[in-house]
PDB file of N, CA and C in Angstrom:
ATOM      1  N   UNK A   1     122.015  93.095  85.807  1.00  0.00           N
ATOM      2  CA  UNK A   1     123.076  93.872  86.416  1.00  0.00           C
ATOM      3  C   UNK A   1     123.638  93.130  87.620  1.00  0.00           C
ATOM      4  N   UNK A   2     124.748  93.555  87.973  1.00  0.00           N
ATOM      5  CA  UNK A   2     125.363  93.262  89.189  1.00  0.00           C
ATOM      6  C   UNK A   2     125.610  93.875  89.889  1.00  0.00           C
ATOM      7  N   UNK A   3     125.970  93.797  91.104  1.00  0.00           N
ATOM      8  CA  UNK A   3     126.611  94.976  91.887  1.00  0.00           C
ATOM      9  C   UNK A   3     127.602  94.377  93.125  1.00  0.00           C
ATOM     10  N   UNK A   4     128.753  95.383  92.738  1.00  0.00           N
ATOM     11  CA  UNK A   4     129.618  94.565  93.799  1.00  0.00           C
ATOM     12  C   UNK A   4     130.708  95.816  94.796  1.00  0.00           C
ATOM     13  N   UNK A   5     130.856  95.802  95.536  1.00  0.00           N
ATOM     14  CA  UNK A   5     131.354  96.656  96.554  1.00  0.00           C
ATOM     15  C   UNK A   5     132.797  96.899  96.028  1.00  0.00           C
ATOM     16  N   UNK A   6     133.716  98.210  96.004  1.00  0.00           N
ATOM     17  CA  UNK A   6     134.772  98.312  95.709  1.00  0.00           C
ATOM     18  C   UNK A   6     135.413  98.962  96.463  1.00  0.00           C
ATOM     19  N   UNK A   7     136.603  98.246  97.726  1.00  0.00           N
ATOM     20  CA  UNK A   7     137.304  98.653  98.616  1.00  0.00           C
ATOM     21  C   UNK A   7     137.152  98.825  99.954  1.00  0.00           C
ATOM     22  N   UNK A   8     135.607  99.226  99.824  1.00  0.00           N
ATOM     23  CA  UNK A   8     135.172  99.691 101.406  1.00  0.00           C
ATOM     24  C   UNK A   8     134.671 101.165 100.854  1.00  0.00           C
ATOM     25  N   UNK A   9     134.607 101.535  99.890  1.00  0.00           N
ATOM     26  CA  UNK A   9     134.731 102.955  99.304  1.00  0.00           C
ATOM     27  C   UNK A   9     133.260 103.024  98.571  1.00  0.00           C
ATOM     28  N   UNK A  10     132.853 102.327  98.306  1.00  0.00           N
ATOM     29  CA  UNK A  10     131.477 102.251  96.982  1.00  0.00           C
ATOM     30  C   UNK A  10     130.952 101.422  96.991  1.00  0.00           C
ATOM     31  N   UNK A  11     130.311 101.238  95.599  1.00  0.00           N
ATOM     32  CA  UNK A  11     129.552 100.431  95.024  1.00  0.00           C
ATOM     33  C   UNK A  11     129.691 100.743  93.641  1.00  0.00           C
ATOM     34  N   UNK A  12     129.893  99.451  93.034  1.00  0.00           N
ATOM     35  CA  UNK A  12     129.894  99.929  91.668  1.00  0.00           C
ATOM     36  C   UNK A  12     128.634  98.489  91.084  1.00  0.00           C
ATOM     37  N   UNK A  13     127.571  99.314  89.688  1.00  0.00           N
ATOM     38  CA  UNK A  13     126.653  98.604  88.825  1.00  0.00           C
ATOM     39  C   UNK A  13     127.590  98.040  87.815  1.00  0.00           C
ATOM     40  N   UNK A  14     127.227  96.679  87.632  1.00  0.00           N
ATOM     41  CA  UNK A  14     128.299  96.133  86.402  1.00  0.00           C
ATOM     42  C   UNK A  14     127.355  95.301  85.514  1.00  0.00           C
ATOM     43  N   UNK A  15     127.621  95.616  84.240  1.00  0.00           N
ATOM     44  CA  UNK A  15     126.528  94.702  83.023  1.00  0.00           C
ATOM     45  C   UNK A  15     127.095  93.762  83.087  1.00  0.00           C
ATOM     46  N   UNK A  16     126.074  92.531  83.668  1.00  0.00           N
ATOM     47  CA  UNK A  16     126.076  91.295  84.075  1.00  0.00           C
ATOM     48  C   UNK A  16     126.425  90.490  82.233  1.00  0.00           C
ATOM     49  N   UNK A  17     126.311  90.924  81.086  1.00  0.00           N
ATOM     50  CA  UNK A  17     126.991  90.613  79.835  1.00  0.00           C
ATOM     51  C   UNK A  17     128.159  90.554  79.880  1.00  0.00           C
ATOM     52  N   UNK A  18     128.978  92.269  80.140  1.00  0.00           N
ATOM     53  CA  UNK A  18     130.138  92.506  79.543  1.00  0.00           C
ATOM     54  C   UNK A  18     130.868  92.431  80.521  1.00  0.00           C
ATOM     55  N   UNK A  19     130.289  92.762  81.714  1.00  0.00           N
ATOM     56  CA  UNK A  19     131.305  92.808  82.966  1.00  0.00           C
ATOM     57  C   UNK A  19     131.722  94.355  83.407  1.00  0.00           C
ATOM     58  N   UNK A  20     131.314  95.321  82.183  1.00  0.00           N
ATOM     59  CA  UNK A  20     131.743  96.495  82.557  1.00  0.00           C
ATOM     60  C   UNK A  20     130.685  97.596  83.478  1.00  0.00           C
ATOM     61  N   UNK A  21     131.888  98.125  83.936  1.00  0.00           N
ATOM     62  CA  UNK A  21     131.019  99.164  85.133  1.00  0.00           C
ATOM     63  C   UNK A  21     129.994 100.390  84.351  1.00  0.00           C
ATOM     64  N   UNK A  22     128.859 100.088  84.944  1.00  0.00           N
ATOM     65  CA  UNK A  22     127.624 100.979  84.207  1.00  0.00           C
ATOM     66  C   UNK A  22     127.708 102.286  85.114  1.00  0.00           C
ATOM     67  N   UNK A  23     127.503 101.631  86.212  1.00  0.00           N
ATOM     68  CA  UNK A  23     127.565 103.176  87.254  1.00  0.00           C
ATOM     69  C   UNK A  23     128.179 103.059  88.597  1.00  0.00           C
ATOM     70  N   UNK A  24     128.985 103.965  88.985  1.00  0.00           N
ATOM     71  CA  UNK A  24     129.784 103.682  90.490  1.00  0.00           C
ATOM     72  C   UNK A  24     128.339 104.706  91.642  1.00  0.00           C
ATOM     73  N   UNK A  25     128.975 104.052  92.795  1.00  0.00           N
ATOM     74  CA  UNK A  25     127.983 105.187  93.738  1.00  0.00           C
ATOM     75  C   UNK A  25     128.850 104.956  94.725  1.00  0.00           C
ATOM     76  N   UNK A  26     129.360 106.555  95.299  1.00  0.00           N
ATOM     77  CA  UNK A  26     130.296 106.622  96.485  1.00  0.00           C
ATOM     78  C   UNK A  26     129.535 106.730  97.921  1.00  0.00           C
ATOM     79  N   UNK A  27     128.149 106.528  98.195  1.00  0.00           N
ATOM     80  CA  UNK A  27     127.753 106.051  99.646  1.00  0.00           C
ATOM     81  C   UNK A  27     128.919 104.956 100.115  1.00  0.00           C
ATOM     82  N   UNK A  28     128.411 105.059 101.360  1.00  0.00           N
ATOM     83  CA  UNK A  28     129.248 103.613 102.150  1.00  0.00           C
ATOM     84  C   UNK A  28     128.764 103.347 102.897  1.00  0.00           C
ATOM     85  N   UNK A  29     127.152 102.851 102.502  1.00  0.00           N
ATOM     86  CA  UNK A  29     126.533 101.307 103.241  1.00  0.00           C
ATOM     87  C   UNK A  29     127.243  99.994 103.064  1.00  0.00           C
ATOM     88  N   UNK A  30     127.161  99.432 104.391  1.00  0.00           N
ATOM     89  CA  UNK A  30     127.778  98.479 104.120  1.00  0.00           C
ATOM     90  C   UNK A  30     127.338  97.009 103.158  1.00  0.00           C
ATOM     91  N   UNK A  31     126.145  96.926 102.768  1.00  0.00           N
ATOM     92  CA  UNK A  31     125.551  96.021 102.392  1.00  0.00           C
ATOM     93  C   UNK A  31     124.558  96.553 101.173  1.00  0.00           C
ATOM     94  N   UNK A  32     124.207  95.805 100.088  1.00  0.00           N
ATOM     95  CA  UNK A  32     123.225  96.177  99.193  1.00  0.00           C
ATOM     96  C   UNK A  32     122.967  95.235  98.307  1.00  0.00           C
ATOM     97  N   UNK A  33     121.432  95.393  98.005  1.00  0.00           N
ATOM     98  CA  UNK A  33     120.947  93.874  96.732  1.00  0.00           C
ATOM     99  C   UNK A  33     119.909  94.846  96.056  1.00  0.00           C
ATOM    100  N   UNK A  34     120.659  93.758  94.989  1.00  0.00           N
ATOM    101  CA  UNK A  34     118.800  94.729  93.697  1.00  0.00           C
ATOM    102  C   UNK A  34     117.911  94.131  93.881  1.00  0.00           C
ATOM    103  N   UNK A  35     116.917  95.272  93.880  1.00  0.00           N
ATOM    104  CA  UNK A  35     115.414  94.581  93.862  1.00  0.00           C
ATOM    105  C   UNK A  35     115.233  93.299  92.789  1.00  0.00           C
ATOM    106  N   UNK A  36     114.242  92.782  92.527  1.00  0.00           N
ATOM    107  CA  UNK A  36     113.762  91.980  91.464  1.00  0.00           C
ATOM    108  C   UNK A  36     113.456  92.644  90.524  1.00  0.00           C
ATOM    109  N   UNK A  37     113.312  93.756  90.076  1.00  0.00           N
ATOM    110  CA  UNK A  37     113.033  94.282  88.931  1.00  0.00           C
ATOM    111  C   UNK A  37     114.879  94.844  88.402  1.00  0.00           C
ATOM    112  N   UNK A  38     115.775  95.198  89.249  1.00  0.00           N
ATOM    113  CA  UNK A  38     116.589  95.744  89.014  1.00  0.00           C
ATOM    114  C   UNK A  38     116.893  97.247  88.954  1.00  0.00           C
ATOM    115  N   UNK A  39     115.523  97.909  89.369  1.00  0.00           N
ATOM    116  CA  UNK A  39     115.523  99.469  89.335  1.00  0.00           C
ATOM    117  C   UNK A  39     115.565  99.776  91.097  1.00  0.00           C
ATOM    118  N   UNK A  40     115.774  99.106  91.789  1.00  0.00           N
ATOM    119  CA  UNK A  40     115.981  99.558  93.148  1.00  0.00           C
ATOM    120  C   UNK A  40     117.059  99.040  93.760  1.00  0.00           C
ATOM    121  N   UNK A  41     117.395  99.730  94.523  1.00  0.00           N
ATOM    122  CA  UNK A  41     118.841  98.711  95.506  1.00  0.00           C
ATOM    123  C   UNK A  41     118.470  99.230  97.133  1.00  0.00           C
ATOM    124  N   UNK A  42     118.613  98.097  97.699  1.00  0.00           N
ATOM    125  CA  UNK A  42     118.071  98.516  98.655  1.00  0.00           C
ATOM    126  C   UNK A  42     119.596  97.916 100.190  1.00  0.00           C
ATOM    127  N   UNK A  43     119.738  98.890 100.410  1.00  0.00           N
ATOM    128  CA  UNK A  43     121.550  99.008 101.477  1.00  0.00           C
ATOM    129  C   UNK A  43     121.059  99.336 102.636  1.00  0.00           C
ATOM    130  N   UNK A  44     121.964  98.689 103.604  1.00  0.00           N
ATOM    131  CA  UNK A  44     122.006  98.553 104.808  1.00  0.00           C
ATOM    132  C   UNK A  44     122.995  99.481 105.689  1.00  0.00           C
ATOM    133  N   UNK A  45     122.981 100.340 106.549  1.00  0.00           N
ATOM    134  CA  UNK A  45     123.990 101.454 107.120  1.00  0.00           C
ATOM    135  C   UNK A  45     123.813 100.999 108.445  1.00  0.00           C
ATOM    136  N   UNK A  46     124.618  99.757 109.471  1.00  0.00           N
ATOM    137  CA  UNK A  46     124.446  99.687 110.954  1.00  0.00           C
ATOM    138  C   UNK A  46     124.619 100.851 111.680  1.00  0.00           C
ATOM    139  N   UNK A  47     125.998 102.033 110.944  1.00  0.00           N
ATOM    140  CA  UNK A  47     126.420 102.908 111.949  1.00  0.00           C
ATOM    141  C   UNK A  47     124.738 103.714 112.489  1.00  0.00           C
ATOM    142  N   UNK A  48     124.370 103.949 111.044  1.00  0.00           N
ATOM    143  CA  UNK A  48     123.111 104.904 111.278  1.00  0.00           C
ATOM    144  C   UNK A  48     121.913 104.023 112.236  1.00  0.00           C
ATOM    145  N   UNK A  49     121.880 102.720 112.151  1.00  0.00           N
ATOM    146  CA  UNK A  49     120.765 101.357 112.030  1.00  0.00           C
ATOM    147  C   UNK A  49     119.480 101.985 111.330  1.00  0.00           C
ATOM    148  N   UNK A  50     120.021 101.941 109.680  1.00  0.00           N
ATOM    149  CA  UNK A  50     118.919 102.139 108.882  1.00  0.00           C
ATOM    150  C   UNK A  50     119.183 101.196 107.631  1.00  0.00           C
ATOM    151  N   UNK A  51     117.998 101.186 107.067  1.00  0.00           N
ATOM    152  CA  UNK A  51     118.093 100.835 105.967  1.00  0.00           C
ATOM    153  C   UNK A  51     117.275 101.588 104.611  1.00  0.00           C
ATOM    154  N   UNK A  52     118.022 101.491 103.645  1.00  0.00           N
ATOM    155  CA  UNK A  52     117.066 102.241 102.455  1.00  0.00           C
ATOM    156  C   UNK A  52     117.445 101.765 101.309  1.00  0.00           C
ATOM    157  N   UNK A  53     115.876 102.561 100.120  1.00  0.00           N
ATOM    158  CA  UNK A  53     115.930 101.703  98.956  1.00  0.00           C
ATOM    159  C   UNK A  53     116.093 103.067  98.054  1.00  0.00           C
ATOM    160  N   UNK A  54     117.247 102.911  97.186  1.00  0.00           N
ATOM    161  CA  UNK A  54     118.015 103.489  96.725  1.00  0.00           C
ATOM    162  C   UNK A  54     117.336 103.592  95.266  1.00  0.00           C
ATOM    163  N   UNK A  55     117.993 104.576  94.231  1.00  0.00           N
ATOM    164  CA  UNK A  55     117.575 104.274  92.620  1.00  0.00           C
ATOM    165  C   UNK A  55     118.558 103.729  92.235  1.00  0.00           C
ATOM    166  N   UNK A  56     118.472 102.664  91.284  1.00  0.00           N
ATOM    167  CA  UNK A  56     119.379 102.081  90.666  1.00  0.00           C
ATOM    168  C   UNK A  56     120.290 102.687  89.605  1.00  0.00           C
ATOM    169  N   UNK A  57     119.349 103.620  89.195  1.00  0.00           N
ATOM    170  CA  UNK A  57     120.083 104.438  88.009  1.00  0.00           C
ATOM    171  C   UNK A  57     120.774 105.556  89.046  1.00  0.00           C
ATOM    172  N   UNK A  58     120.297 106.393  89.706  1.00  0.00           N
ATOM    173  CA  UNK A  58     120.805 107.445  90.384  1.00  0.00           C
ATOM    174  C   UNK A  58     121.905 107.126  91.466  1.00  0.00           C
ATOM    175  N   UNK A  59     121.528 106.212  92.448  1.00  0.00           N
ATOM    176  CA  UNK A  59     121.827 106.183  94.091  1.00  0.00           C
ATOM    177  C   UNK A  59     120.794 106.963  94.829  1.00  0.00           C
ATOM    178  N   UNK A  60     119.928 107.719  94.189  1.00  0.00           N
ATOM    179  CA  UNK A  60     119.044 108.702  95.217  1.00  0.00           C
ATOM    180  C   UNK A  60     118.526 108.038  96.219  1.00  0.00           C
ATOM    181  N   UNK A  61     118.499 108.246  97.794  1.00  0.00           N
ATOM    182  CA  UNK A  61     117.772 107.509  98.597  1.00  0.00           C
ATOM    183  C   UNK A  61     116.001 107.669  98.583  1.00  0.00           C
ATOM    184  N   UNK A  62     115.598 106.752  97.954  1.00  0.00           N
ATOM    185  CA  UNK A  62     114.014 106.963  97.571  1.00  0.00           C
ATOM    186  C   UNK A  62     113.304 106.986  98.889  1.00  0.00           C
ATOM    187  N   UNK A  63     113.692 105.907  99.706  1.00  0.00           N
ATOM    188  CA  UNK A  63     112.874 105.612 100.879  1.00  0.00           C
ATOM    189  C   UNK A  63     114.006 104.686 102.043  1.00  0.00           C
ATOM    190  N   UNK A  64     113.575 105.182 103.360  1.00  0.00           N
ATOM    191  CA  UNK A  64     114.631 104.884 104.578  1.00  0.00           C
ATOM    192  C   UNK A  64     113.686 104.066 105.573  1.00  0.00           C
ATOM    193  N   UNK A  65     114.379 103.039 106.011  1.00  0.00           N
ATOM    194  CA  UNK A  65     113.525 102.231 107.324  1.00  0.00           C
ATOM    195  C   UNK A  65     114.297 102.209 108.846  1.00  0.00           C
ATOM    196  N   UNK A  66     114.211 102.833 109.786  1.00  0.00           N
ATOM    197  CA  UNK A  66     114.367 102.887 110.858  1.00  0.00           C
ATOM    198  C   UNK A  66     113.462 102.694 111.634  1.00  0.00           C
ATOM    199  N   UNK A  67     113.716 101.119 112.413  1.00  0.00           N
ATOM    200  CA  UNK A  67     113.270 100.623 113.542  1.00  0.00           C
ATOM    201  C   UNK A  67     113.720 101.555 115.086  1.00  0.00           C
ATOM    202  N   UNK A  68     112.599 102.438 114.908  1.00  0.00           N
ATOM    203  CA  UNK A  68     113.341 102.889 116.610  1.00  0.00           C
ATOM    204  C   UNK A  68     113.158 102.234 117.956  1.00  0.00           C
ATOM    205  N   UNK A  69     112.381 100.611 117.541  1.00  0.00           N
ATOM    206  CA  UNK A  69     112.456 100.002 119.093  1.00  0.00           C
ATOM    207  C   UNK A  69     113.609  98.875 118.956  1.00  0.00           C
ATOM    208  N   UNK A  70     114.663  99.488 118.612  1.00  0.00           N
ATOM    209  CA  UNK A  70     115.947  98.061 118.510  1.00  0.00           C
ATOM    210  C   UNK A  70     117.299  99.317 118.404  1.00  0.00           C
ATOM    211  N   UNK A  71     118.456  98.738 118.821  1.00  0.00           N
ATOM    212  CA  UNK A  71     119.693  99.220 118.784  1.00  0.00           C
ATOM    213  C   UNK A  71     120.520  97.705 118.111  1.00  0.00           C
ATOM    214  N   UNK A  72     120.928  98.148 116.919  1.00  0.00           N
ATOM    215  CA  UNK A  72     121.723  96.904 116.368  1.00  0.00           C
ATOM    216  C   UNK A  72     123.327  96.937 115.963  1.00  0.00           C
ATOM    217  N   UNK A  73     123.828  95.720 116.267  1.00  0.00           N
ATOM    218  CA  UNK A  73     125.272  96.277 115.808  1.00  0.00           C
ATOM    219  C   UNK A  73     125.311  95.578 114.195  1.00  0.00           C
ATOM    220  N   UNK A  74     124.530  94.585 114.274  1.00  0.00           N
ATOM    221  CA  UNK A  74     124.494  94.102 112.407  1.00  0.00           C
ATOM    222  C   UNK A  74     123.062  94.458 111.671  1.00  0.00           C
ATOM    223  N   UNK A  75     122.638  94.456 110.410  1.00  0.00           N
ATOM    224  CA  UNK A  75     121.513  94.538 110.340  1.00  0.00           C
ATOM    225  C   UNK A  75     121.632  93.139 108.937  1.00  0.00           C
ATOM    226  N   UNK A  76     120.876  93.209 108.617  1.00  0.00           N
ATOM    227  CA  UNK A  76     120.605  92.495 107.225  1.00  0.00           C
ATOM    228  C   UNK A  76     119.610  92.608 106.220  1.00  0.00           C
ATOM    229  N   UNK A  77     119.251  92.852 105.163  1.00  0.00           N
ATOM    230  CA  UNK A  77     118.281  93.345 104.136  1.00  0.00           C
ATOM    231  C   UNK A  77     117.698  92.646 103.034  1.00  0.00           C
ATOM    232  N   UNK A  78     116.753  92.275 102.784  1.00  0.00           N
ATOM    233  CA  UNK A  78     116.291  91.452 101.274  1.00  0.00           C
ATOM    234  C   UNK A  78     114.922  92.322 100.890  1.00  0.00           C
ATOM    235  N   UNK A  79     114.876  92.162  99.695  1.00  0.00           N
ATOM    236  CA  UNK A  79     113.846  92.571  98.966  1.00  0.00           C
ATOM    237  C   UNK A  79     112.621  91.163  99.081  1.00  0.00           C
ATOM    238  N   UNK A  80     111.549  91.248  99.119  1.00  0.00           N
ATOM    239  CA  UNK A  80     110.128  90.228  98.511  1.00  0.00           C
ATOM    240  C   UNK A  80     110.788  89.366  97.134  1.00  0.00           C
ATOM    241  N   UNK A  81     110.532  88.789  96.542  1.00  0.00           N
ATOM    242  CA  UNK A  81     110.331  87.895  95.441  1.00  0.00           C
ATOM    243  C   UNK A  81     109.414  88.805  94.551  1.00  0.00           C
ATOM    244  N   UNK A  82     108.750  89.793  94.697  1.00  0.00           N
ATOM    245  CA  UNK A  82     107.482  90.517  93.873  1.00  0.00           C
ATOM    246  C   UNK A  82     108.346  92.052  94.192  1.00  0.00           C
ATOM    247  N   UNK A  83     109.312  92.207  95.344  1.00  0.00           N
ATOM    248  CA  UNK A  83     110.140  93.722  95.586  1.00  0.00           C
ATOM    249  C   UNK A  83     109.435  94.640  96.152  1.00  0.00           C
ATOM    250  N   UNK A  84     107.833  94.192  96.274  1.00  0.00           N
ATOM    251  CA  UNK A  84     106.653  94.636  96.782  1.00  0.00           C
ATOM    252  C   UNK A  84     107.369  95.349  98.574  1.00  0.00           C
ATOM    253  N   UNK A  85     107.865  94.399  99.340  1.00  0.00           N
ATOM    254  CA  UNK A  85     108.111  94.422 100.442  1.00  0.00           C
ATOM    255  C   UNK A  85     109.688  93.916 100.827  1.00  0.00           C
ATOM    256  N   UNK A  86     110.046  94.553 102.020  1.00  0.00           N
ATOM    257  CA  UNK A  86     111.410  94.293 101.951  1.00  0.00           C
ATOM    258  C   UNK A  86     111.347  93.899 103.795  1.00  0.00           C
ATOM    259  N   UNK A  87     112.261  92.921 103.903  1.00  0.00           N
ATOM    260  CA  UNK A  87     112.754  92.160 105.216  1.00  0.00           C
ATOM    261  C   UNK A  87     113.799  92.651 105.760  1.00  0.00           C
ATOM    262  N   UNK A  88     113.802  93.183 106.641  1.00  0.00           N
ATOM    263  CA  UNK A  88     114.509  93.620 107.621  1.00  0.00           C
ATOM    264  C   UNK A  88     115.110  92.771 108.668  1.00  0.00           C
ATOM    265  N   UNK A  89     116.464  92.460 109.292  1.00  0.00           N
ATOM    266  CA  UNK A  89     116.883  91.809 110.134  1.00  0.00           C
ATOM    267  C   UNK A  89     117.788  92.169 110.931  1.00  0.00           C
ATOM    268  N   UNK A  90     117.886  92.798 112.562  1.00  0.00           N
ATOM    269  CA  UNK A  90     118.475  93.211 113.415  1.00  0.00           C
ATOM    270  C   UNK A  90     118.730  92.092 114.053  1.00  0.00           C
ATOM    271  N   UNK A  91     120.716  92.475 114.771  1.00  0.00           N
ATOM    272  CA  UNK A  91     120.920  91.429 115.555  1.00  0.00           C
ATOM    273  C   UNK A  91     121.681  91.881 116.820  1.00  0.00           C
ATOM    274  N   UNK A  92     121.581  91.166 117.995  1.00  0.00           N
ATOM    275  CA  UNK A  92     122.971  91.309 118.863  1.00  0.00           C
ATOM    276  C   UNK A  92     122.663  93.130 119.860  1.00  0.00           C
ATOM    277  N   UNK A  93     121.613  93.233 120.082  1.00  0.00           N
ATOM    278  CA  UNK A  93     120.957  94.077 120.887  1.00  0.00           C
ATOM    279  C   UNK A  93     121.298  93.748 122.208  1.00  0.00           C
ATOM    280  N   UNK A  94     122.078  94.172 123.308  1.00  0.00           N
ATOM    281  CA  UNK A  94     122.092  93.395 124.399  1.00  0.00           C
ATOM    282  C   UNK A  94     121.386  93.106 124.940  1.00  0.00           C
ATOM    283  N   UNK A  95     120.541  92.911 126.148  1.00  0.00           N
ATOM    284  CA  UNK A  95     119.305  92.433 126.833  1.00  0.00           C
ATOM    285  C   UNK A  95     119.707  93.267 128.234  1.00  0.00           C
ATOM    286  N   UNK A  96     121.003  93.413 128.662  1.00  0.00           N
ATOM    287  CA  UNK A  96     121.150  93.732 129.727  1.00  0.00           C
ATOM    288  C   UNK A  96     122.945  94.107 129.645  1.00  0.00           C
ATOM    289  N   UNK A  97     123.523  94.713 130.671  1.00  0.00           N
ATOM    290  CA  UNK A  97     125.063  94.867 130.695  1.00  0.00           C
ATOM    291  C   UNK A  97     124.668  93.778 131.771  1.00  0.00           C
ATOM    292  N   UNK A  98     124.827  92.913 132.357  1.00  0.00           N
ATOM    293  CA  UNK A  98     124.975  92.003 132.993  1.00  0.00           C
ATOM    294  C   UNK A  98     124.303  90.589 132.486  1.00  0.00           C
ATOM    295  N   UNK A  99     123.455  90.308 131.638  1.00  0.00           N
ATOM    296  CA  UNK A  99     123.027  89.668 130.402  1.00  0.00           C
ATOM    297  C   UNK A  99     123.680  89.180 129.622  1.00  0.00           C
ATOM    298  N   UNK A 100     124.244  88.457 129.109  1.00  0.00           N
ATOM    299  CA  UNK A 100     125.370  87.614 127.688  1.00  0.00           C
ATOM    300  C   UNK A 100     124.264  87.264 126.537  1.00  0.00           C
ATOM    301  N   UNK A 101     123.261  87.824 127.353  1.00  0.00           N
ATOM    302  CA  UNK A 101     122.024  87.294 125.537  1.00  0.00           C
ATOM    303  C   UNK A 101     121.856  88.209 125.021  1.00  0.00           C
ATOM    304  N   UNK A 102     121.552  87.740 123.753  1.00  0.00           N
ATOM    305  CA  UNK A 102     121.503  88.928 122.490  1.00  0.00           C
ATOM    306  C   UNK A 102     119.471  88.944 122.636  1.00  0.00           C
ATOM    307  N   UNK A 103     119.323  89.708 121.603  1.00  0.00           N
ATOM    308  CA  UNK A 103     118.151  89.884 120.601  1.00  0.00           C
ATOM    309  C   UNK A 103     118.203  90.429 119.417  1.00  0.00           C
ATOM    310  N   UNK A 104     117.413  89.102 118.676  1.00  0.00           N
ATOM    311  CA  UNK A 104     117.281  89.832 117.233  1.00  0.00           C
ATOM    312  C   UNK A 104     115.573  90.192 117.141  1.00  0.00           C
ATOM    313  N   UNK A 105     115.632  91.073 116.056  1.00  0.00           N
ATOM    314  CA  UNK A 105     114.442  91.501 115.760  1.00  0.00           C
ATOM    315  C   UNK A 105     114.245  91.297 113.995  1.00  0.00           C
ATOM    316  N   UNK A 106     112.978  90.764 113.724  1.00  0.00           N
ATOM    317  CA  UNK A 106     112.973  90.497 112.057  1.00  0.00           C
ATOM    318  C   UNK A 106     111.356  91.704 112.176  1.00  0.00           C
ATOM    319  N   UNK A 107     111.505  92.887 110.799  1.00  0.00           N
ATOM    320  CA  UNK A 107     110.796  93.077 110.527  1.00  0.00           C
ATOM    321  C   UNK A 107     110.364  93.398 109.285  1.00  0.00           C
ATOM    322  N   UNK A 108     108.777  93.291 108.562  1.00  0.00           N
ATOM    323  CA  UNK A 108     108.596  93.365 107.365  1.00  0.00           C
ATOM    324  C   UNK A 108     108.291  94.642 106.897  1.00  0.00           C
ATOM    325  N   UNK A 109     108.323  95.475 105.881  1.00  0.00           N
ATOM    326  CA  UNK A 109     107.890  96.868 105.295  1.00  0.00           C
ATOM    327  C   UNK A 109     107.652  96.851 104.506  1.00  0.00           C
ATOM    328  N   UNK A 110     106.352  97.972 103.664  1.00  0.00           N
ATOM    329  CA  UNK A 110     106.119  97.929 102.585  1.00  0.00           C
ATOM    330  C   UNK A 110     106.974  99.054 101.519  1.00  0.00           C
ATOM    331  N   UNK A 111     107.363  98.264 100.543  1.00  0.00           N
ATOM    332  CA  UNK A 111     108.593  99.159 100.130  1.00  0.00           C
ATOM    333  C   UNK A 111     108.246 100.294  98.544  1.00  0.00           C
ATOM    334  N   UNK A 112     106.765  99.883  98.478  1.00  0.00           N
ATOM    335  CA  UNK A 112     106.218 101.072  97.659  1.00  0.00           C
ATOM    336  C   UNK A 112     106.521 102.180  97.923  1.00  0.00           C
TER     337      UNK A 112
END
């Protein structure tokens, strides 16, 4: 399968064969990748600074990760190689209002 963002509005599943759309999902995270098996998708929401792993067939949000020691304006998301665990990546936290440095934060979860 594929999956590719349509407009700013969705997400739509597309059979990586035919090209045609299997299933649309009207969330609007901004970001999303399939697991390695292809039964999870796991999307990124900065407004909220969460992330979650979705059903592939449904959209149902199965499971949500919120870091509450970080404030982020980007985040970034990958699944494990096994989908076992998923990587988390916060960026651009200020340090200070008088500060010009950022902080990022990388963290790992288990995504069973």
């Amino acid at each position: 399968s594929i999956l590719a963002a349509t407009d700013g509005l969705g997400w739509t599943l597309l059979n990586e064969s035919t090209g045609e759309a299997v299933r649309n999902f009207s969330w609007n995270d901004e970001a999303a990748v399939l697991s390695p098996t292809g039964e999870r998708l796991l999307t990124t929401d900065t407004v909220a600074e969460v992330a979650r792993i979705r059903s592939a067939s449904t959209g149902e949000v199965l499971r949500s990760f919120k870091d509450k020691n970080t404030s982020s304006t980007e985040m970034s998301a990958a699944f494990s190689p096994t989908g076992q665990y998923v990587f988390i990546a916060t960026c651009c936290e200020p340090q200070s209002i008088s500060d010009l440095s950022y902080r990022s934060r990388m963290v790992t979860w288990d995504a069973s």
